[in-house]
N, C-alpha and C. Protein backbone atom coordinates (compact mmCIF):
# COMPACT_ATOMS: atom_id res chain seq x y z
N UNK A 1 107.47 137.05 96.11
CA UNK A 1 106.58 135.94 95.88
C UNK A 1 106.20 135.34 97.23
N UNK A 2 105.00 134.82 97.26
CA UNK A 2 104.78 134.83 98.67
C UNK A 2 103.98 133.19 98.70
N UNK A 3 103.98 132.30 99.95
CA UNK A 3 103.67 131.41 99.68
C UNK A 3 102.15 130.76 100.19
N UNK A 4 101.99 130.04 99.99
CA UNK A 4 100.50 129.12 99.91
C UNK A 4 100.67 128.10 101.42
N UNK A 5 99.63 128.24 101.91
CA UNK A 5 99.43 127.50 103.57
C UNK A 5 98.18 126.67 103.03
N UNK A 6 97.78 125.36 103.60
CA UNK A 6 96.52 124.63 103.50
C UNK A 6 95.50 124.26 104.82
N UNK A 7 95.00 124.29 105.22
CA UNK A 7 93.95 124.39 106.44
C UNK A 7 92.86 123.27 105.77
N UNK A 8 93.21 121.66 106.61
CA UNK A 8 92.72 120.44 106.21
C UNK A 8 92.21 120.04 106.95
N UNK A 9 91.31 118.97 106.27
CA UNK A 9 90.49 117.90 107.39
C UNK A 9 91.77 116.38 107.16
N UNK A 10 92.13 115.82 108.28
CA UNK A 10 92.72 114.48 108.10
C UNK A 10 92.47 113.92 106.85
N UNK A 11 91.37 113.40 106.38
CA UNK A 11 90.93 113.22 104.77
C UNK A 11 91.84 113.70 103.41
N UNK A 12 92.32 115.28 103.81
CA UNK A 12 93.17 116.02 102.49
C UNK A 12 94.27 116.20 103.37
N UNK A 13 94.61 116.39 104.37
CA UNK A 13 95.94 116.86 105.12
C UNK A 13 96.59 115.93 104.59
N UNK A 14 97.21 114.63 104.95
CA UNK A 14 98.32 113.92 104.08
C UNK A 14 98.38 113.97 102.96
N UNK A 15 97.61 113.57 102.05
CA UNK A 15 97.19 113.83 100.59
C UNK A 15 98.19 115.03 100.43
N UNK A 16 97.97 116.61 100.77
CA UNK A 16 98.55 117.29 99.96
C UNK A 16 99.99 117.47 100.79
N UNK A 17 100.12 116.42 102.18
CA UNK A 17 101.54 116.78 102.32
C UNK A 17 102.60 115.26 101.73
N UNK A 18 102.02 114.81 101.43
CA UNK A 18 102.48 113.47 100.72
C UNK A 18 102.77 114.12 99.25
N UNK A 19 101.94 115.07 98.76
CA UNK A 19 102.79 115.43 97.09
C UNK A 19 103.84 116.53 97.62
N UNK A 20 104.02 117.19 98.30
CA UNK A 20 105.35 118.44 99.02
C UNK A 20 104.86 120.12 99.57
N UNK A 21 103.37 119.98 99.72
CA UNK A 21 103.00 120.95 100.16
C UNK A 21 103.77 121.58 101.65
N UNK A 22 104.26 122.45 102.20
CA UNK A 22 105.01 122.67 103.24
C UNK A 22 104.27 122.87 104.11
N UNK A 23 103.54 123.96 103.99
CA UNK A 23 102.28 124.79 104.65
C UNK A 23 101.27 124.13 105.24
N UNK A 24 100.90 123.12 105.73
CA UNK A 24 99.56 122.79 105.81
C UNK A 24 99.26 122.65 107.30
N UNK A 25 98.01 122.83 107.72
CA UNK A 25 97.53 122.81 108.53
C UNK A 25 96.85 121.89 108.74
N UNK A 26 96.34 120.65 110.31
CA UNK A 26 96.00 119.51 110.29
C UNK A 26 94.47 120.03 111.17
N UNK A 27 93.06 120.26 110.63
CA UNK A 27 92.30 120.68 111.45
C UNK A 27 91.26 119.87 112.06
N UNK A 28 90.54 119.34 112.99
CA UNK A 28 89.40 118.63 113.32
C UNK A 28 87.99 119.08 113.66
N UNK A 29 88.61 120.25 114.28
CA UNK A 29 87.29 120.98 114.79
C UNK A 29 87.26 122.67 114.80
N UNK A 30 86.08 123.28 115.34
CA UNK A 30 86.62 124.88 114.98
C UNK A 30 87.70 125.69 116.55
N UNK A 31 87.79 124.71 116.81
CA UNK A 31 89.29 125.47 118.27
C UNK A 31 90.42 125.23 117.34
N UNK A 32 90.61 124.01 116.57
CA UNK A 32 92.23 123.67 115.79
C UNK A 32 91.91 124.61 114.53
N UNK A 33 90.52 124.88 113.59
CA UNK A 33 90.89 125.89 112.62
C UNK A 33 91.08 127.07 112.91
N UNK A 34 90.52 127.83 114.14
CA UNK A 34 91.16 129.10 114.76
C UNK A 34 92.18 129.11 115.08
N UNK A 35 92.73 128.64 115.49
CA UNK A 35 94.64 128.26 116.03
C UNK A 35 95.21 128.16 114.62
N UNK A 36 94.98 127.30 113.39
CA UNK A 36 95.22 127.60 112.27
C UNK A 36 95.53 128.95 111.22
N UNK A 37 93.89 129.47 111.60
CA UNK A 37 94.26 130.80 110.65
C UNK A 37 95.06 131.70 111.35
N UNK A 38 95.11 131.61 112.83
CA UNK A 38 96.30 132.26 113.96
C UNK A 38 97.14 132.40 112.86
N UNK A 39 97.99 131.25 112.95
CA UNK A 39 99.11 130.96 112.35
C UNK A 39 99.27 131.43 111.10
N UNK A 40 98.59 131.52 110.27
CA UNK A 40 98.41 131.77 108.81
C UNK A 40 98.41 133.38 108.83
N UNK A 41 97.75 133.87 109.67
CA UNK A 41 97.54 135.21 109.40
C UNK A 41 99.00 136.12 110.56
N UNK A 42 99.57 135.48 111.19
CA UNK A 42 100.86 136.06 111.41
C UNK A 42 102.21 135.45 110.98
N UNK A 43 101.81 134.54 109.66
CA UNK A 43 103.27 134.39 109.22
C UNK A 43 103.01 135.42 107.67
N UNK A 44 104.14 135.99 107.61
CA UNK A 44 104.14 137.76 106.18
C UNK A 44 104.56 136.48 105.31
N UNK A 45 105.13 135.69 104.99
CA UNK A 45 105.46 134.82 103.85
C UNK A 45 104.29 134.21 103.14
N UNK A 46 103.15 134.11 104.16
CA UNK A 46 102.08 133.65 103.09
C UNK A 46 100.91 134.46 102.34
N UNK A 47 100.49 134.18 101.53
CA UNK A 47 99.94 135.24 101.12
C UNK A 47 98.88 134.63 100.20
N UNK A 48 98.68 133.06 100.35
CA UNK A 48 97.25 132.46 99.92
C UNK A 48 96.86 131.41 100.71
N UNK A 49 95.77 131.42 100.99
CA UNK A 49 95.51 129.92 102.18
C UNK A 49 94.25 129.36 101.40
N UNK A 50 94.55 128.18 101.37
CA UNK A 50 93.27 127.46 100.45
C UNK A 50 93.02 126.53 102.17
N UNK A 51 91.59 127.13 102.31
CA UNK A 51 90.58 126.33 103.29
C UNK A 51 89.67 125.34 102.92
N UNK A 52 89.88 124.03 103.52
CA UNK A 52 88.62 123.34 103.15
C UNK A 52 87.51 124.00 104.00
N UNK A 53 86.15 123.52 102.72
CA UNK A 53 85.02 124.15 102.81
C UNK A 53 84.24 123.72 104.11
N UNK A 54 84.49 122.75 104.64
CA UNK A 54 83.85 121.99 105.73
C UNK A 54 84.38 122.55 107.06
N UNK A 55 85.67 123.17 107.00
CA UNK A 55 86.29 123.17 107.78
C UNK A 55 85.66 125.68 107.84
N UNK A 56 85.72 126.02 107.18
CA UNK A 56 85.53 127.01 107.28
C UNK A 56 84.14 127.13 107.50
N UNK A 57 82.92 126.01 107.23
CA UNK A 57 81.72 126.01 107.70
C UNK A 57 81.68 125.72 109.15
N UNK A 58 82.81 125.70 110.33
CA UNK A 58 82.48 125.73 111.29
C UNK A 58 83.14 126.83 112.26
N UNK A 59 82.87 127.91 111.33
CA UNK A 59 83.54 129.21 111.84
C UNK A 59 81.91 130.21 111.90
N UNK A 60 81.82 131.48 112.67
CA UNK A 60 80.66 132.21 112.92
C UNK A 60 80.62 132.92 111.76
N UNK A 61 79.81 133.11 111.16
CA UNK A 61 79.66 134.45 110.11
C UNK A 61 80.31 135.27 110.25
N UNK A 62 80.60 135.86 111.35
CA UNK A 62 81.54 137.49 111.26
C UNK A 62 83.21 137.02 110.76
N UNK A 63 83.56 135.42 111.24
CA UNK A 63 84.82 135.15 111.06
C UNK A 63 84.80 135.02 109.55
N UNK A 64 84.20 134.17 109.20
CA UNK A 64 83.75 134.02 107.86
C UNK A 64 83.89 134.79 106.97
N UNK A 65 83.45 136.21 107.69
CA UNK A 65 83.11 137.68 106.36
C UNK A 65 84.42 137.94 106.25
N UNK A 66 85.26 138.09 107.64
CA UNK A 66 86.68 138.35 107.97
C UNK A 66 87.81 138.10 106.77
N UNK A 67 87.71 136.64 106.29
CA UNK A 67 88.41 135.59 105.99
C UNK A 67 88.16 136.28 104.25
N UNK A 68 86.74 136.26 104.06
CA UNK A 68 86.55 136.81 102.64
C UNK A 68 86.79 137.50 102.14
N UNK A 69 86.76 138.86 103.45
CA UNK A 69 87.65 140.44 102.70
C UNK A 69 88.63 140.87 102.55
N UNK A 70 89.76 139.61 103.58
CA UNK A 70 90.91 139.32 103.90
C UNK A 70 91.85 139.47 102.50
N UNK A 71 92.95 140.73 101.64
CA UNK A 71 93.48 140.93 100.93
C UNK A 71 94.39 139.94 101.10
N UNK A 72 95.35 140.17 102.50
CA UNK A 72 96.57 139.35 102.69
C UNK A 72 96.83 139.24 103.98
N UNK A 73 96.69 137.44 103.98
CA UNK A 73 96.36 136.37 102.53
C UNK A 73 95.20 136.62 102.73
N UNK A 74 95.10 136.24 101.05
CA UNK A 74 93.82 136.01 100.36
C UNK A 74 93.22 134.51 100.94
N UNK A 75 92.03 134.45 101.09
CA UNK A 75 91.42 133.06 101.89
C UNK A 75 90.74 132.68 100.41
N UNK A 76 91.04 131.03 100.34
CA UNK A 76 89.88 130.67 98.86
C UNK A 76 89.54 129.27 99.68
N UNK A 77 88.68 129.01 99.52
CA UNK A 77 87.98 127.66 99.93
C UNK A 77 87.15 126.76 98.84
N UNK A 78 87.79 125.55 99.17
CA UNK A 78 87.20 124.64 98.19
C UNK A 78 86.82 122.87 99.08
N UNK A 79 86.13 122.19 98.17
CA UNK A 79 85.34 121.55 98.87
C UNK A 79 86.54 120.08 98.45
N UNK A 80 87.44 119.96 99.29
CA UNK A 80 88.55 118.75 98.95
C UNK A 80 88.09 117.52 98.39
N UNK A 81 87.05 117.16 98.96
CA UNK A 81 86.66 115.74 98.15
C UNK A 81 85.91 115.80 96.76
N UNK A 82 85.86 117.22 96.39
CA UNK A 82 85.50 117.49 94.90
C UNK A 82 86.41 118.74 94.40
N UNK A 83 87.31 118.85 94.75
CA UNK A 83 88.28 120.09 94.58
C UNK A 83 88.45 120.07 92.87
N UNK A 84 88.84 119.21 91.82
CA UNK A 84 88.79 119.14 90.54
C UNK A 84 88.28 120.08 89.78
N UNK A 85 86.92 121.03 90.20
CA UNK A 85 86.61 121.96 89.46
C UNK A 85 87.24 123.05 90.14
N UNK A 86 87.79 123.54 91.08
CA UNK A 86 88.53 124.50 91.20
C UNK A 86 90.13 124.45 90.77
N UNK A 87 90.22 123.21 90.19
CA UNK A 87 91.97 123.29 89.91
C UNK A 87 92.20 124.38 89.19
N UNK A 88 91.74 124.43 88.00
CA UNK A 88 91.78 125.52 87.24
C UNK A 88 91.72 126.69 87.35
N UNK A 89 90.62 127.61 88.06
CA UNK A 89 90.49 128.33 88.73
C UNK A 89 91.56 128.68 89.58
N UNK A 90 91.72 128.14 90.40
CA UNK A 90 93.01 128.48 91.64
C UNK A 90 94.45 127.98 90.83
N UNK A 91 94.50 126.93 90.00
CA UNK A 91 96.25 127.47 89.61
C UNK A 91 96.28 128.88 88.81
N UNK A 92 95.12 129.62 87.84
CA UNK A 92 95.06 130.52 87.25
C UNK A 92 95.14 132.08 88.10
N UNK A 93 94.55 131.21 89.40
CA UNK A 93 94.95 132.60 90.76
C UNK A 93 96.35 132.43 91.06
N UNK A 94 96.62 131.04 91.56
CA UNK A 94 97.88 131.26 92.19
C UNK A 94 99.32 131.80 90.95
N UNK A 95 99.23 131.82 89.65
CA UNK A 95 99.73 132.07 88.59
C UNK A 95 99.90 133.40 88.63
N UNK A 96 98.65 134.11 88.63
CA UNK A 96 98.55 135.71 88.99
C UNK A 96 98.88 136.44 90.00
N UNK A 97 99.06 135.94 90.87
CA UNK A 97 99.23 136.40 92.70
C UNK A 97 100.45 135.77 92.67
N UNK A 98 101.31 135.20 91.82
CA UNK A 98 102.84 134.92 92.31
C UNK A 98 103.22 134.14 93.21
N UNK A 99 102.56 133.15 93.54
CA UNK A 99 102.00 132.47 94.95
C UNK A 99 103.42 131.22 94.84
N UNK A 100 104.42 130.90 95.67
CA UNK A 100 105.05 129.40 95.35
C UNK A 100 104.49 128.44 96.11
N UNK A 101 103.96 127.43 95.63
CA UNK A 101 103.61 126.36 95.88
C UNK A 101 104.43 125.54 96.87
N UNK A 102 105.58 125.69 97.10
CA UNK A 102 106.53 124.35 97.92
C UNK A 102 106.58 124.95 99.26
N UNK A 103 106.97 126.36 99.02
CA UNK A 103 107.57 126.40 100.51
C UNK A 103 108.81 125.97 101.00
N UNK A 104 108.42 127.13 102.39
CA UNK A 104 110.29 126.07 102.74
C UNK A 104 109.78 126.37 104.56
């Protein structure tokens, strides 16, 4: 089972580390979300990264395509200040993909 990393704007970063998310990433600009998916993509324990959408809109297209075809981890992006319609959606992924939520 493999675990879940978050890649945030200040806005959602406390938010989801205030409910016990372990994983998260604190991003501002696109030098801290590249140093981010660094991290994400050489730790083998994770194996889903939910990106905010704002934050992956300031990456080049080729990184972008990268991120999308990316098996493992799987990259899903959602738009945090309206995230509600993807709850469903993504707990029904992370359910299927075996994903743990806490971390350690």
């Amino acid at each position: 089972m493999g675990n879940v990393a978050f890649i945030l704007s200040e806005e959602a970063y406390y938010g989801f580390r205030l409910v016990g998310f372990t994983h998260c990433f604190l991003c501002i600009d696109a030098v801290s979300t590249r140093r981010a998916l660094s991290a994400v993509k050489n730790n083998q324990d994770i194996s889903l990264v939910i990106i905010e959408k704002e934050l992956m809109d300031l990456l080049t297209k080729d990184e972008k395509n990268e991120l999308l075809l990316s098996e493992s981890p799987f990259f899903f992006d959602i738009n945090a200040k309206s995230a509600r319609p993807y709850r469903e959606e993504l707990e029904n992924f992370v359910k299927q993909a075996g994903v743990y939520i806490g971390g350690s």
